[in-house]
N, C-alpha and C. Protein backbone atom coordinates (compact mmCIF):
# COMPACT_ATOMS: atom_id res chain seq x y z
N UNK A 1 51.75 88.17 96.93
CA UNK A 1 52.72 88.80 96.07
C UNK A 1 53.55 89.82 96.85
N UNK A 2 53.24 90.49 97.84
CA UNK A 2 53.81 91.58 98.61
C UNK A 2 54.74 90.83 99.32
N UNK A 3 54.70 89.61 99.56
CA UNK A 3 55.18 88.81 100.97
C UNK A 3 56.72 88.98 99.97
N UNK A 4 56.64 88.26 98.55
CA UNK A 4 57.71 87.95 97.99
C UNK A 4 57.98 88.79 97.69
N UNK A 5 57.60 90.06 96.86
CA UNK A 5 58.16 91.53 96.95
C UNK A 5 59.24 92.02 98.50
N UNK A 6 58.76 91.88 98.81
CA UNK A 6 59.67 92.23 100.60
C UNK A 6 60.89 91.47 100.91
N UNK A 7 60.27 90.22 100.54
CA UNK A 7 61.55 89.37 100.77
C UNK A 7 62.75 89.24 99.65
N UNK A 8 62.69 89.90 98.34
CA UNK A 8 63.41 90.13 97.92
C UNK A 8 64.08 91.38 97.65
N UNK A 9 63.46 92.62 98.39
CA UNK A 9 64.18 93.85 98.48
C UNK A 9 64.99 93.85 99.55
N UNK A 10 66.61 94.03 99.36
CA UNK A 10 67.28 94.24 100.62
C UNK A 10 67.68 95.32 100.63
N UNK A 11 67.67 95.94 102.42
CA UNK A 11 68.66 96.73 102.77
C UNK A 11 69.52 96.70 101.72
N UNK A 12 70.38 98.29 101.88
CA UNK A 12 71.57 98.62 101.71
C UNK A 12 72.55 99.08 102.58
N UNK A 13 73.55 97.68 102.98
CA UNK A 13 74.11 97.43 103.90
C UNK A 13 75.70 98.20 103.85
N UNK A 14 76.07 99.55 104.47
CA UNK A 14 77.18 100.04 104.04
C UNK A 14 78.28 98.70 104.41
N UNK A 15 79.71 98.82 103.94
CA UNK A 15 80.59 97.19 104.58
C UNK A 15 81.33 98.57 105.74
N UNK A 16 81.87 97.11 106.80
CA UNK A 16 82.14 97.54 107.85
C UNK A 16 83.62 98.52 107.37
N UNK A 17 83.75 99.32 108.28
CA UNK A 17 84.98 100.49 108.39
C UNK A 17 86.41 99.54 108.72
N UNK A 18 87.52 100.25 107.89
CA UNK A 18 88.68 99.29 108.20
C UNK A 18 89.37 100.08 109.12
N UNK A 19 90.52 99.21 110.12
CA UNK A 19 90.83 100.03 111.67
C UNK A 19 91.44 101.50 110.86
N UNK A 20 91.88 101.69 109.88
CA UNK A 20 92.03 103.09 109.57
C UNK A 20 91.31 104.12 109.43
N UNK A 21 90.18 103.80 108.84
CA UNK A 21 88.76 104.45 108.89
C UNK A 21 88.48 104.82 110.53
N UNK A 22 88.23 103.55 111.58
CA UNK A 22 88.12 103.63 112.99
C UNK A 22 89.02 104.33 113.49
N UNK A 23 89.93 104.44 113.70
CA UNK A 23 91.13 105.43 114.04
C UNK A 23 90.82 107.28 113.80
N UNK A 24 90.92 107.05 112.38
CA UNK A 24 90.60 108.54 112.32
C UNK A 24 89.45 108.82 112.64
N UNK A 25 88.23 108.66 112.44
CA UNK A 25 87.59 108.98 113.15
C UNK A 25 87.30 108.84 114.58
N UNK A 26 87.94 108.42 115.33
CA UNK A 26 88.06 108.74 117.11
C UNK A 26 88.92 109.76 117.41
N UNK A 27 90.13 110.04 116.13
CA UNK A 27 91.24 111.02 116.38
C UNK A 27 90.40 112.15 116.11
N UNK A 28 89.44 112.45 115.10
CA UNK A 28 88.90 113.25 114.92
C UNK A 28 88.23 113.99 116.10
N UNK A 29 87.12 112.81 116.79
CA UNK A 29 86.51 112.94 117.50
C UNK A 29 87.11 113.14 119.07
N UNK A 30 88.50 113.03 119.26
CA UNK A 30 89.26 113.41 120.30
C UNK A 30 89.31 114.87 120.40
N UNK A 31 89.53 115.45 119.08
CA UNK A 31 89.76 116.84 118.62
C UNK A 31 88.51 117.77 118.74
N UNK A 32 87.10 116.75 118.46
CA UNK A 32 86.28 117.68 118.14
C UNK A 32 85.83 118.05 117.26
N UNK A 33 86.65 117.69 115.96
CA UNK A 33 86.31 118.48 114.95
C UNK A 33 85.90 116.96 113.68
N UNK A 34 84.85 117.61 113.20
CA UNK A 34 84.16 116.44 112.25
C UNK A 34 83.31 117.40 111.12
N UNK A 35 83.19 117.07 110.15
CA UNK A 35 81.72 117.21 109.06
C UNK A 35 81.03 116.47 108.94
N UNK A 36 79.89 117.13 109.21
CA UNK A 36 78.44 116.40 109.57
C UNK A 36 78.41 115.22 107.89
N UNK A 37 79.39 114.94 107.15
CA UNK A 37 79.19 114.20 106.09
C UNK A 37 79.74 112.99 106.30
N UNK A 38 80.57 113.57 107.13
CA UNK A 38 81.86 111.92 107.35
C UNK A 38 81.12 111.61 108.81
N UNK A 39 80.57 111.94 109.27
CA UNK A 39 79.71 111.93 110.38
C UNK A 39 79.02 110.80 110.29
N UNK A 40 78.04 111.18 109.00
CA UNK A 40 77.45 110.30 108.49
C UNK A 40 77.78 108.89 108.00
N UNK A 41 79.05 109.41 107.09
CA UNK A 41 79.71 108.01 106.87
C UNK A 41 80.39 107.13 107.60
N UNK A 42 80.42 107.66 108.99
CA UNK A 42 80.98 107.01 110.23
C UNK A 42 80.22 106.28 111.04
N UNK A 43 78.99 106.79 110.97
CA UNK A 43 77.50 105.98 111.87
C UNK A 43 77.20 105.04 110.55
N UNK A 44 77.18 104.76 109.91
CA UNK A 44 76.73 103.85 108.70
C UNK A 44 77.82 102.60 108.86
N UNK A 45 79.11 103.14 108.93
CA UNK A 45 79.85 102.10 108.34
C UNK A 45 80.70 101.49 109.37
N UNK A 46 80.65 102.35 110.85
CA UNK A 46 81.73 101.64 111.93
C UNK A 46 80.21 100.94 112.82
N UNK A 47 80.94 100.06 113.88
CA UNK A 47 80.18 99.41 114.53
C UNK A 47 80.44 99.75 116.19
N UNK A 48 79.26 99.77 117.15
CA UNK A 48 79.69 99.97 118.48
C UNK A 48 81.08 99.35 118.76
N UNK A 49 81.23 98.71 118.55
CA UNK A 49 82.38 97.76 119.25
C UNK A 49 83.24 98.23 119.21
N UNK A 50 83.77 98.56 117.70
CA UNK A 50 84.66 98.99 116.74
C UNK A 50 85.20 100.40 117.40
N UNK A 51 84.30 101.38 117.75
CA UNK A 51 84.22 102.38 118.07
C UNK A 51 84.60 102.64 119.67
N UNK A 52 84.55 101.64 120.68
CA UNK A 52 84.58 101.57 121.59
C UNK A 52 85.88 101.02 121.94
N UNK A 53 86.61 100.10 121.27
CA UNK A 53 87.77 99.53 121.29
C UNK A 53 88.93 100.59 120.76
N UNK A 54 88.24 101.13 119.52
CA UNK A 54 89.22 102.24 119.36
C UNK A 54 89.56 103.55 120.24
N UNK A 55 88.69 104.01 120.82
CA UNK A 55 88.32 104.68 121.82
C UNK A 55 88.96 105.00 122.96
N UNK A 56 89.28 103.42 123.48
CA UNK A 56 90.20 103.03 124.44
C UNK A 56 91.54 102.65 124.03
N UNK A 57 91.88 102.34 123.38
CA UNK A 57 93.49 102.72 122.14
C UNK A 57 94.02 103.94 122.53
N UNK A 58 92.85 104.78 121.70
CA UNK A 58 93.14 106.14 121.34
C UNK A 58 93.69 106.61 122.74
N UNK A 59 92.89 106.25 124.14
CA UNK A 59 92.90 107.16 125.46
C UNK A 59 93.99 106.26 126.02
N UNK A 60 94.24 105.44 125.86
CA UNK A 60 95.79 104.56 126.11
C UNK A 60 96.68 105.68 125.86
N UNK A 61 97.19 105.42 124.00
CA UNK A 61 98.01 106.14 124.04
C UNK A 61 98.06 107.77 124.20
N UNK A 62 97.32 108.25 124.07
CA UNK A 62 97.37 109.39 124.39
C UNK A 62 97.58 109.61 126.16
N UNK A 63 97.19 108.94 127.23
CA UNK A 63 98.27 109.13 128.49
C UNK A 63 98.98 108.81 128.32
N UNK A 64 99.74 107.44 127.85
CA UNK A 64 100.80 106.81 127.08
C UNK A 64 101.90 108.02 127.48
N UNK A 65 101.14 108.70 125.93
CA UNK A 65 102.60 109.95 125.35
C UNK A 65 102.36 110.99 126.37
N UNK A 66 101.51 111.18 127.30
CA UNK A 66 101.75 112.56 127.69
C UNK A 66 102.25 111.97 129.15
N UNK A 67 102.59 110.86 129.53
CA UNK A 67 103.45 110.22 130.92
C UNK A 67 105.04 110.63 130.17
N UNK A 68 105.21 109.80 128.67
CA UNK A 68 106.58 110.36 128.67
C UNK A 68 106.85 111.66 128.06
N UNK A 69 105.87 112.28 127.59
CA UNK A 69 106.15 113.80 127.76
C UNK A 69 106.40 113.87 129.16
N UNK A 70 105.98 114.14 130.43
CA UNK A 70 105.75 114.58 131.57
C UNK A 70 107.67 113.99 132.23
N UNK A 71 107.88 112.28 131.72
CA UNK A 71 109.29 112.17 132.36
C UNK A 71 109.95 112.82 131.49
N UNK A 72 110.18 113.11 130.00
CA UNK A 72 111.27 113.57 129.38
C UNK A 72 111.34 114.90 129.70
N UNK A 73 110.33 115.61 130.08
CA UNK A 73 110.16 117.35 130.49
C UNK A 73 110.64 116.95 132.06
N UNK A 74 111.01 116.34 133.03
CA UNK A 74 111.53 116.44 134.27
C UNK A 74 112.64 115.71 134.73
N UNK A 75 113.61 115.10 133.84
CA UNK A 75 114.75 114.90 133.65
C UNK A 75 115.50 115.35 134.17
C-alpha cells in the first residue's frame, strides 16, 4: 500500500520562468540587488541553462553599450 501511496504523490513542480522572468533576474543580479523572496522564486522556477544563456546576453550587451558609449564619448 505505501508503494502506491508514493507513486501517486507528486512533487510540486514550479513551470519554467519565461525569458522575461530570466532577464530580470540576471539584471538584477548584475546590480546586486535581490530579495531573498524572488530569490527564491528564481531558484524554483529558472533552470541552469536558462540562467547561463541569459547571463551571457546580459554580459554581451552590456560591453556592447559601453564600446559605443566609449566611441560616441571620443568622437
Amino acid at each position: 500500500m505505501s508503494e502506491r501511496l508514493a507513486a501517486d504523490v507528486q512533487p510540486a513542480v514550479a513551470p519554467k520562468a519565461s525569458a522575461a522572468q530570466v532577464g530580470r533576474a540576471v539584471f538584477w543580479s548584475f546590480i546586486g540587488i535581490r530579495k531573498s523572496s524572488g530569490y527564491e522564486d528564481d531558484v524554483a522556477r529558472i533552470t541552469p541553462v536558462q540562467a547561463i544563456v541569459a547571463g551571457l546576453i546580459g554580459a554581451a550587451l552590456f560591453v556592447a553599450s559601453l564600446v559605443m558609449l566609449v566611441k560616441f564619448l571620443t568622437r
